[in-house]
Protein backbone atom coordinates (compact mmCIF):
# COMPACT_ATOMS: atom_id res chain seq x y z
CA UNK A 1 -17.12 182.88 25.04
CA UNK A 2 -19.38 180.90 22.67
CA UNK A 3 -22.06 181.11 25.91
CA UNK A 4 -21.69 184.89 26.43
CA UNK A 5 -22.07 185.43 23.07
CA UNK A 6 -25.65 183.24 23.21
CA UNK A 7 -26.72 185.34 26.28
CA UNK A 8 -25.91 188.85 24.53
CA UNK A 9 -27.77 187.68 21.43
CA UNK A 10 -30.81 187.05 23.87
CA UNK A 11 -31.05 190.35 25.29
CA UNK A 12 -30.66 192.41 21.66
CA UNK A 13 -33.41 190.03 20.64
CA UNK A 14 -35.44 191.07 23.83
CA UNK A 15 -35.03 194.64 23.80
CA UNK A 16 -35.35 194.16 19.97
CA UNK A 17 -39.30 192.72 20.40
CA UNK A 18 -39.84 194.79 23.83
CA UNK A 19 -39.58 198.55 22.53
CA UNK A 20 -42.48 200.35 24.23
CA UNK A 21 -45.35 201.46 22.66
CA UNK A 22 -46.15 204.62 20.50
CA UNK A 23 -48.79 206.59 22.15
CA UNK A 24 -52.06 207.37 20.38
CA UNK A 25 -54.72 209.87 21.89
CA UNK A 26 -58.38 209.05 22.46
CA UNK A 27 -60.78 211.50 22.40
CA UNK A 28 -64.61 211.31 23.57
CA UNK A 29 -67.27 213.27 21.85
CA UNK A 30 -71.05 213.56 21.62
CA UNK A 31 -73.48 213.84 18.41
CA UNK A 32 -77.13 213.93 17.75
CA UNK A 33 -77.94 210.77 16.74
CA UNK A 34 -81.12 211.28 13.97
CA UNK A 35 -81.97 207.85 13.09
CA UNK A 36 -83.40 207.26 16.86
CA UNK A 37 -84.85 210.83 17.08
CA UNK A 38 -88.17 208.83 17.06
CA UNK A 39 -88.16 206.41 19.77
CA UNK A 40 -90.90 206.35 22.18
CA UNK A 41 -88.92 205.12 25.37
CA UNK A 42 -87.28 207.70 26.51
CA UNK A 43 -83.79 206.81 24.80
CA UNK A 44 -80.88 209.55 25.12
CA UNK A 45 -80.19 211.16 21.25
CA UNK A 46 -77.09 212.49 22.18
CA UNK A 47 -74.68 209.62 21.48
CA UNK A 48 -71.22 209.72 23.31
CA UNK A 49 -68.59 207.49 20.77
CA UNK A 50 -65.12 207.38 21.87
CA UNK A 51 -62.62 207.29 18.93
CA UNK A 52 -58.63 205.94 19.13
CA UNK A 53 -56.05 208.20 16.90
CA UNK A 54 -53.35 206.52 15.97
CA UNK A 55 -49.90 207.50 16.86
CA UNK A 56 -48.74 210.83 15.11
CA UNK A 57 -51.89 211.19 13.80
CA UNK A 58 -52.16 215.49 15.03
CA UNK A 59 -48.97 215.87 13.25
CA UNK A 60 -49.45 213.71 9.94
CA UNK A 61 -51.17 214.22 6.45
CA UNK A 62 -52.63 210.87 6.35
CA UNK A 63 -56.28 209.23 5.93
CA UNK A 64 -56.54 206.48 7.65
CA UNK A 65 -58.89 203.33 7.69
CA UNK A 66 -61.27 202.87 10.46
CA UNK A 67 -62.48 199.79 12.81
CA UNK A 68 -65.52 200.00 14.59
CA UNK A 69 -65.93 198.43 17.73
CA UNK A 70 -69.89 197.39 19.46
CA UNK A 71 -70.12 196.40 22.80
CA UNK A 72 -71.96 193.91 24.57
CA UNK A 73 -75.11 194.22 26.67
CA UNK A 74 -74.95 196.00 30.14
CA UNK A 75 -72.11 197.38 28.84
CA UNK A 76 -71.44 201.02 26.93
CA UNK A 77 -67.97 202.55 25.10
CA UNK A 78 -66.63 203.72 28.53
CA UNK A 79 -66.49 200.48 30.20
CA UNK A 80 -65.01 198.20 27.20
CA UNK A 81 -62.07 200.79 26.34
CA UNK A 82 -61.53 199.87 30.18
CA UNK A 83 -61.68 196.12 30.98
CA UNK A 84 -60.35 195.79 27.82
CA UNK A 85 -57.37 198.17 27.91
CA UNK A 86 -58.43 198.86 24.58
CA UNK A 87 -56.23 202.05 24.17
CA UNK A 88 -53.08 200.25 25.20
CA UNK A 89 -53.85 197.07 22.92
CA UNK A 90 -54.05 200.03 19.81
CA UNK A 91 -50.71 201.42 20.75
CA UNK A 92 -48.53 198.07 21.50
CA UNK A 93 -50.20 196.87 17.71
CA UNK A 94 -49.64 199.49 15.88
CA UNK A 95 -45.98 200.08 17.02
CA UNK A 96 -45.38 195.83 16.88
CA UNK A 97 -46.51 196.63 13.21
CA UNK A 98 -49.23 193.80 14.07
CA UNK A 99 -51.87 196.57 12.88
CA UNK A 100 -51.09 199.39 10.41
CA UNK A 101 -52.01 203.08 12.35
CA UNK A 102 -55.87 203.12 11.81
CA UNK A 103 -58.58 205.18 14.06
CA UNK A 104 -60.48 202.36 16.19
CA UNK A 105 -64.17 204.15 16.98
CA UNK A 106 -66.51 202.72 19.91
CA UNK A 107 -70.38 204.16 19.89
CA UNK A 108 -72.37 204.26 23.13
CA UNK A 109 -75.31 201.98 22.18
CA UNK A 110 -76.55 201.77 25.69
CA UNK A 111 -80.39 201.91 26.45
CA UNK A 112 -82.33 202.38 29.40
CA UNK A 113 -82.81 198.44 28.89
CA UNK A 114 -79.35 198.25 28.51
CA UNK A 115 -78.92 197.56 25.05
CA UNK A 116 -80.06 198.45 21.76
CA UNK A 117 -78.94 194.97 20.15
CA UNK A 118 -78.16 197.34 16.98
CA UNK A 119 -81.53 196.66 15.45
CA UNK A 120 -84.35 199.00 14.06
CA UNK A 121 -86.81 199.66 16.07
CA UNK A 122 -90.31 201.49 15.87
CA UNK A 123 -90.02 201.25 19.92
CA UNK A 124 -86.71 202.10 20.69
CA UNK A 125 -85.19 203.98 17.43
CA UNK A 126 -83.48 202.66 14.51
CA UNK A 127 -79.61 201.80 16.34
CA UNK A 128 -78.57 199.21 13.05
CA UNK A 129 -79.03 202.96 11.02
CA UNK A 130 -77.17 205.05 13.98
CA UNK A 131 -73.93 202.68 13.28
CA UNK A 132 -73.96 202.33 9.57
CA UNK A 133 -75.24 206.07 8.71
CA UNK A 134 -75.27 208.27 11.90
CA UNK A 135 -72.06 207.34 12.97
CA UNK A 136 -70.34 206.67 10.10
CA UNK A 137 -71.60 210.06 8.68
CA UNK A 138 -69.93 211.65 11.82
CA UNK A 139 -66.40 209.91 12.01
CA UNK A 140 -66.19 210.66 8.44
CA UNK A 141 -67.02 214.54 8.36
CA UNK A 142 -64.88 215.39 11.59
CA UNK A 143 -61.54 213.25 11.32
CA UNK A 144 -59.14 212.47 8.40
CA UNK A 145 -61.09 208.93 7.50
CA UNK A 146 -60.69 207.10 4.00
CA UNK A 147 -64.67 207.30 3.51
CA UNK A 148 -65.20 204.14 1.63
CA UNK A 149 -66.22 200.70 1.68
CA UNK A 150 -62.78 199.00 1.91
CA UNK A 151 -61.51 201.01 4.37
CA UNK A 152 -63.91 200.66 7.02
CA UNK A 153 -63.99 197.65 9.42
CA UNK A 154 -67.43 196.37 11.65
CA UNK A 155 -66.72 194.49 14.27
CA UNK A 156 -68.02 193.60 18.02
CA UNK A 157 -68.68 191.15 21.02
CA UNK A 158 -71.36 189.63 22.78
CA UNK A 159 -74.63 191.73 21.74
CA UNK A 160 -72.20 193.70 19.79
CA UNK A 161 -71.00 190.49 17.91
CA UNK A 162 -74.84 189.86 16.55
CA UNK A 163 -74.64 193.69 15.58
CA UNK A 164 -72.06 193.39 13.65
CA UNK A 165 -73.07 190.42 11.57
CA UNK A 166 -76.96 191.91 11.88
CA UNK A 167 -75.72 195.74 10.47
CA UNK A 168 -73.21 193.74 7.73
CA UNK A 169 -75.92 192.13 5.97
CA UNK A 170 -78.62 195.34 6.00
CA UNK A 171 -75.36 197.97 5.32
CA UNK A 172 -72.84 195.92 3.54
CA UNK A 173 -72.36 199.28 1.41
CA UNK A 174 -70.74 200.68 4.30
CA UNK A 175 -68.43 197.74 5.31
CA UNK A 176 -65.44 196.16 3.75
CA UNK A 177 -64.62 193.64 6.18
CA UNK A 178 -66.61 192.25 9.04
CA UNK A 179 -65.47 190.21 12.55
CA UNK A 180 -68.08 189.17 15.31
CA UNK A 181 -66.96 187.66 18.63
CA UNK A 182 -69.09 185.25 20.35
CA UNK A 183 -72.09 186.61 18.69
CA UNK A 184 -75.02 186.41 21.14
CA UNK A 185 -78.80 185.76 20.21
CA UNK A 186 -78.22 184.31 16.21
CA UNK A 187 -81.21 182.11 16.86
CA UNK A 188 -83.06 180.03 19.62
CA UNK A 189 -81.32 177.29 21.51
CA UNK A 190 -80.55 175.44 24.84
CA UNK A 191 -81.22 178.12 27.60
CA UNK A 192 -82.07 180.40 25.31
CA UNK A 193 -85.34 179.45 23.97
CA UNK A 194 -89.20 181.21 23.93
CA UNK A 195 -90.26 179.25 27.12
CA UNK A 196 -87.20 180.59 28.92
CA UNK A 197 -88.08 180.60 32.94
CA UNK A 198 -86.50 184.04 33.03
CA UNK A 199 -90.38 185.05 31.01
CA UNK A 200 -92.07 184.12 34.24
CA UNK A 201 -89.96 186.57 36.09
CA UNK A 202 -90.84 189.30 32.99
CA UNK A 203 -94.90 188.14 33.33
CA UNK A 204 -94.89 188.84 37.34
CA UNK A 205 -93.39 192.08 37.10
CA UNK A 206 -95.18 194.93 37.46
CA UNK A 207 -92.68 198.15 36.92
CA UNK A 208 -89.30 198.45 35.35
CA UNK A 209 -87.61 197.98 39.03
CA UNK A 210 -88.85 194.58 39.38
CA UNK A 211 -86.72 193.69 36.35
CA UNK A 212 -83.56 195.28 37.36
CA UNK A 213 -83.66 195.18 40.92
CA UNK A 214 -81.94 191.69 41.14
CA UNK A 215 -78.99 193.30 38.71
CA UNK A 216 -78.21 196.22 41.70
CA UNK A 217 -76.86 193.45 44.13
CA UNK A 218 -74.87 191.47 41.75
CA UNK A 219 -74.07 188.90 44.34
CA UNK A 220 -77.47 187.66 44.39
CA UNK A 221 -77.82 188.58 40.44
CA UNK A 222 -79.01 184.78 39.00
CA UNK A 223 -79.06 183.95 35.62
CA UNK A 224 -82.57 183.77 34.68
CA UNK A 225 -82.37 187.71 36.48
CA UNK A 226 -80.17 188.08 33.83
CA UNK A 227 -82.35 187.12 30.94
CA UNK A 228 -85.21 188.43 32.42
CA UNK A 229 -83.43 192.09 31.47
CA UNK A 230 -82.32 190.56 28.14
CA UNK A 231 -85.49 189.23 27.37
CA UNK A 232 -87.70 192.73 28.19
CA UNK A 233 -85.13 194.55 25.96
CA UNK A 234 -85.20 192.05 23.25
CA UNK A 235 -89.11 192.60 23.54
CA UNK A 236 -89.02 195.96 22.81
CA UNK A 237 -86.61 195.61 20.23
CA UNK A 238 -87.99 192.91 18.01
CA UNK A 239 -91.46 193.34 18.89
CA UNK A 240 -92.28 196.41 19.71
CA UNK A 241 -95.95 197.64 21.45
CA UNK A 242 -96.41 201.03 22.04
CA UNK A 243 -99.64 199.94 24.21
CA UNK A 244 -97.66 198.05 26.18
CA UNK A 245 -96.69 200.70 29.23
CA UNK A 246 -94.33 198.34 30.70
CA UNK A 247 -91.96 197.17 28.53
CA UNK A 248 -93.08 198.72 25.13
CA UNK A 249 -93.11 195.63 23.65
CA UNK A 250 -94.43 191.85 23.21
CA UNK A 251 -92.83 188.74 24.64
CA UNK A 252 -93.21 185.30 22.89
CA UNK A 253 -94.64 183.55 25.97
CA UNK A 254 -97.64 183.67 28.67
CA UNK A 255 -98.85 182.10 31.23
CA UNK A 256 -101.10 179.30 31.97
CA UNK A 257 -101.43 178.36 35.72
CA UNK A 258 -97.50 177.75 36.21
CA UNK A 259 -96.47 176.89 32.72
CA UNK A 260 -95.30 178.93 29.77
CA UNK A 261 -96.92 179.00 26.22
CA UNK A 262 -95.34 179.92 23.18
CA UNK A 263 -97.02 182.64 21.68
CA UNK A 264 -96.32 181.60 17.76
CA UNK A 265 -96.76 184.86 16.54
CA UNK A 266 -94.31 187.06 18.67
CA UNK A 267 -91.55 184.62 18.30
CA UNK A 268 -91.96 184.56 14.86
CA UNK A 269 -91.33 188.28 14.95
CA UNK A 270 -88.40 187.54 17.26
CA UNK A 271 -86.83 185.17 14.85
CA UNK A 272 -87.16 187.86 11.48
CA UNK A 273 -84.63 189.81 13.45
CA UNK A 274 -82.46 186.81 14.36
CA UNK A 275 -79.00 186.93 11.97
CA UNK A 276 -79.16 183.40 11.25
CA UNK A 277 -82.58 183.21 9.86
CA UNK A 278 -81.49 186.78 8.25
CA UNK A 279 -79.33 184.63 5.44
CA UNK A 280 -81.20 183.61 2.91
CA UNK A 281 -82.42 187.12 2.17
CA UNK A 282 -78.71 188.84 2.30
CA UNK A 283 -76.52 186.71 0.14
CA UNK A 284 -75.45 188.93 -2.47
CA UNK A 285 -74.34 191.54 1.11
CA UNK A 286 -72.50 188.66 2.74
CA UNK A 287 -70.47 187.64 -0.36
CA UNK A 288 -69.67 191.67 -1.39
CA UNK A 289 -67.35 191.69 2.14
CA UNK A 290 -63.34 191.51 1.68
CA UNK A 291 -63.23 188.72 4.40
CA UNK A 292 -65.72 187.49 7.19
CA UNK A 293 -64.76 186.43 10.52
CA UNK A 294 -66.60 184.73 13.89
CA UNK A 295 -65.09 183.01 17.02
CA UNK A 296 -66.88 181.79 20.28
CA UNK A 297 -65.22 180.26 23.20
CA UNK A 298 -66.39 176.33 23.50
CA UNK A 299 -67.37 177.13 27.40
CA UNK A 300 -69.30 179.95 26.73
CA UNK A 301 -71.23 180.41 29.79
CA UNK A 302 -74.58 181.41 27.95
CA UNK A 303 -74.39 178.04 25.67
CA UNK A 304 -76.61 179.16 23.17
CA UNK A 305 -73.76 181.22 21.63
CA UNK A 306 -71.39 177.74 20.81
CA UNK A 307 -74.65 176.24 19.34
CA UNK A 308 -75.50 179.24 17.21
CA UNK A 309 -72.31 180.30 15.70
CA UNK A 310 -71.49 177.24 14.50
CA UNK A 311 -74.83 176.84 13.33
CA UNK A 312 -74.39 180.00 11.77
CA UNK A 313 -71.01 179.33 10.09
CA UNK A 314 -72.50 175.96 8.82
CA UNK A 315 -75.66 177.83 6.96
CA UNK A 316 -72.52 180.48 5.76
CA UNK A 317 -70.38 177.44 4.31
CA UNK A 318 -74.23 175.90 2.80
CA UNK A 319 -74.41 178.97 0.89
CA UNK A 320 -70.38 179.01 -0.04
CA UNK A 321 -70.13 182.22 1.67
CA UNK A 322 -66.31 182.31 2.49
CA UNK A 323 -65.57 183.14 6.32
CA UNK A 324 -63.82 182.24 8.93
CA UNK A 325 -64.58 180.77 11.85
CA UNK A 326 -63.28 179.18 14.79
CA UNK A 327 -63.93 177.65 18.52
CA UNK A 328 -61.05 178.54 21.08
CA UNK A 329 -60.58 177.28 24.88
CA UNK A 330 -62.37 179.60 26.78
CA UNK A 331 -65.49 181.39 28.00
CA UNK A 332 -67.46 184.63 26.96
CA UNK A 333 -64.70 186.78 28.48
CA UNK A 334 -61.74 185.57 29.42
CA UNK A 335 -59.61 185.66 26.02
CA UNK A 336 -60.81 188.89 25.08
CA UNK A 337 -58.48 191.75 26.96
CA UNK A 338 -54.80 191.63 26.90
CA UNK A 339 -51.53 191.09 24.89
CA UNK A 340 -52.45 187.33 24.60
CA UNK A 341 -56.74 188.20 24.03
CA UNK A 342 -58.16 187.32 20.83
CA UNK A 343 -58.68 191.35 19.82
CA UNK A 344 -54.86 191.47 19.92
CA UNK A 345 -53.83 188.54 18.53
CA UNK A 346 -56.51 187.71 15.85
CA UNK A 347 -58.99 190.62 15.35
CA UNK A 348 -56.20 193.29 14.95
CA UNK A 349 -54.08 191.08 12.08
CA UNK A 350 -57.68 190.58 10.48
CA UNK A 351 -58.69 193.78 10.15
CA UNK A 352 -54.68 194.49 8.93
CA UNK A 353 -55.28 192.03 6.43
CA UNK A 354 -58.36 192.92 4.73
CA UNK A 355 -58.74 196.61 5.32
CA UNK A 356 -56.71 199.18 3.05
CA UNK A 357 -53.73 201.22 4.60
CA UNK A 358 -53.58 204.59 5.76
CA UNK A 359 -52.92 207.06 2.89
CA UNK A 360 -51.67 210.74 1.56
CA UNK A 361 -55.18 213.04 2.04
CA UNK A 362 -56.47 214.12 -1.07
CA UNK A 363 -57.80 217.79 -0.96
């Protein structure tokens, strides 16, 4: 009896914890995106974004609080709310209670170098002001937000990581809470570095396709083919040339027979834009957040991003910025996605945490 009465107790519990999901609704729209109106290469203004409602949201009277999501290089809205099954994660939170209802918005910051690295650019547009006024501005005026500070949420992965700690400290006005994952490019180190071999591959080319043709056959796709695309768009997005036809932009190195200089003065440009040297001159933005968060897997494949985010979080706890910060088993990808992935089980409660709840709408 005692037994049977052990095994009942089991399954209540189970189909206590394993009630299925609330569904939410995701819609996809497109805006004109002013603040890259002006680029000169050839980037698309019309911005798709593709925005999570919560569960009951057509039928409620609520405001809710939002968390913006940036994606990674190579990468654009589309493809993350796939591999990362981002609409299901939303739903199976927010009914677990792990996650108050909130709208969860992801931008399109794809480029025709495939990436924008959320930075302002004379060459490619100004993509830190398309998140944090453009977008913002947009979410706001066409679905019930709560249009402040506190209840807005930055947060990203990869290249969109970087963004998100980049477009905290310029538009901390527009942020109450901030959480980067594996942020990529903070500063130089180990294979990243301004005498890179991927430069030699940028130096020899002479059109776009010799830069991306490598990337079409991704089975012969190495990793300095890789950087090489990086690299160009990071060219054109921290030091932009218009003169330059090819790439629109300077690169920190040249050649000399076989070898690589370092050209001082590009990477010095380079490293103005990087986040960690971007510190020192944003501590009063850093300290005005609710909460700060970064993780990085320990065998990150690109192992500049270990190196830098600690580096990062150490110059943050110099300063006595508060954050949080932490190094988990794993890679760049692999404990993203799913009901075990770090946006589940730790960006979700974070952003639940420090962001306010949803709300009556005042008229």
């Amino acid at each position: 009896m005692r037994q049977l009465l052990f095994t009942i107790l089991i399954i209540l519990s189970v189909s206590v914890n394993a009630q299925p999901a609330r569904k939410g609704t995701v819609q996809i729209k497109t805006f004109v995106a002013n603040s890259i109106k002006q680029n000169i290469t050839g980037e698309d203004i019309n911005r798709r974004v593709t925005i999570y409602l919560p569960p009951g949201y057509s039928a409620s009277k609520l405001s809710y609080p939002v968390i913006y999501f940036l994606h990674g290089v190579l990468s654009d809205d589309a493809e993350v709310m796939k591999y990362m099954g981002l609409q299901a994660l939303m739903d199976q939170a927010i009914t677990d209670g792990r996650i108050h209802p909130v709208i969860l918005v992801v931008p399109n910051s794809d480029t025709k170098f495939r990436g924008s690295f959320y930075t302002n650019s004379a060459a490619t547009g100004n993509w830190a002001d398309f998140i944090a006024k453009d977008l913002v501005k947009f979410i706001d005026a066409n679905y019930r937000t709560i249009p402040e500070k506190n209840a807005r949420g930055l947060s990203g992965h990869s290249m969109g990581g970087n963004g998100t700690l980049k477009i905290g400290m310029t538009n901390a006005e527009a942020f109450g809470a901030i959480y980067a994952m594996s942020p990529a490019v903070l500063n130089w180190a180990n294979e990243f570095n301004p005498t890179a071999p991927a430069f030699k591959k940028i130096l020899a080319a002479k059109t776009e396709d010799d830069i991306f043709k490598s990337l079409k056959n991704p089975e012969n796709t190495s990793f300095d083919d890789f950087y090489a695309v990086i690299l160009s768009n990071l060219a054109r997005t921290y030091s932009p040339n218009p003169s330059n036809q090819l790439l629109r932009g300077n690169i920190p190195a040249s050649l000399s027979g076989d070898s690589l200089l370092l050209n001082e003065k590009i990477s010095k440009e380079w490293e103005a834009n990087f986040p960690f040297n971007m510190i020192d001159s944003h501590l009063e933005a850093l300290k005005s957040f609710n909460a700060i968060k970064m993780d990085w897997g320990r065998d990150d494949e690109f192992s500049h991003i270990p190196a830098t985010s600690l580096q990062f979080s150490k110059k943050l706890e110099d300063h006595k910025i508060k954050h949080f910060a932490e190094e988990y088993n794993g890679d760049h990808t692999n404990k993203l996605d799913g009901l075990s992935g770090r946006f589940f089980t730790e960006l979700l409660p974070f952003f639940n945490t420090y962001l306010v709840k949803a709300r009556q709408k005042v008229n």
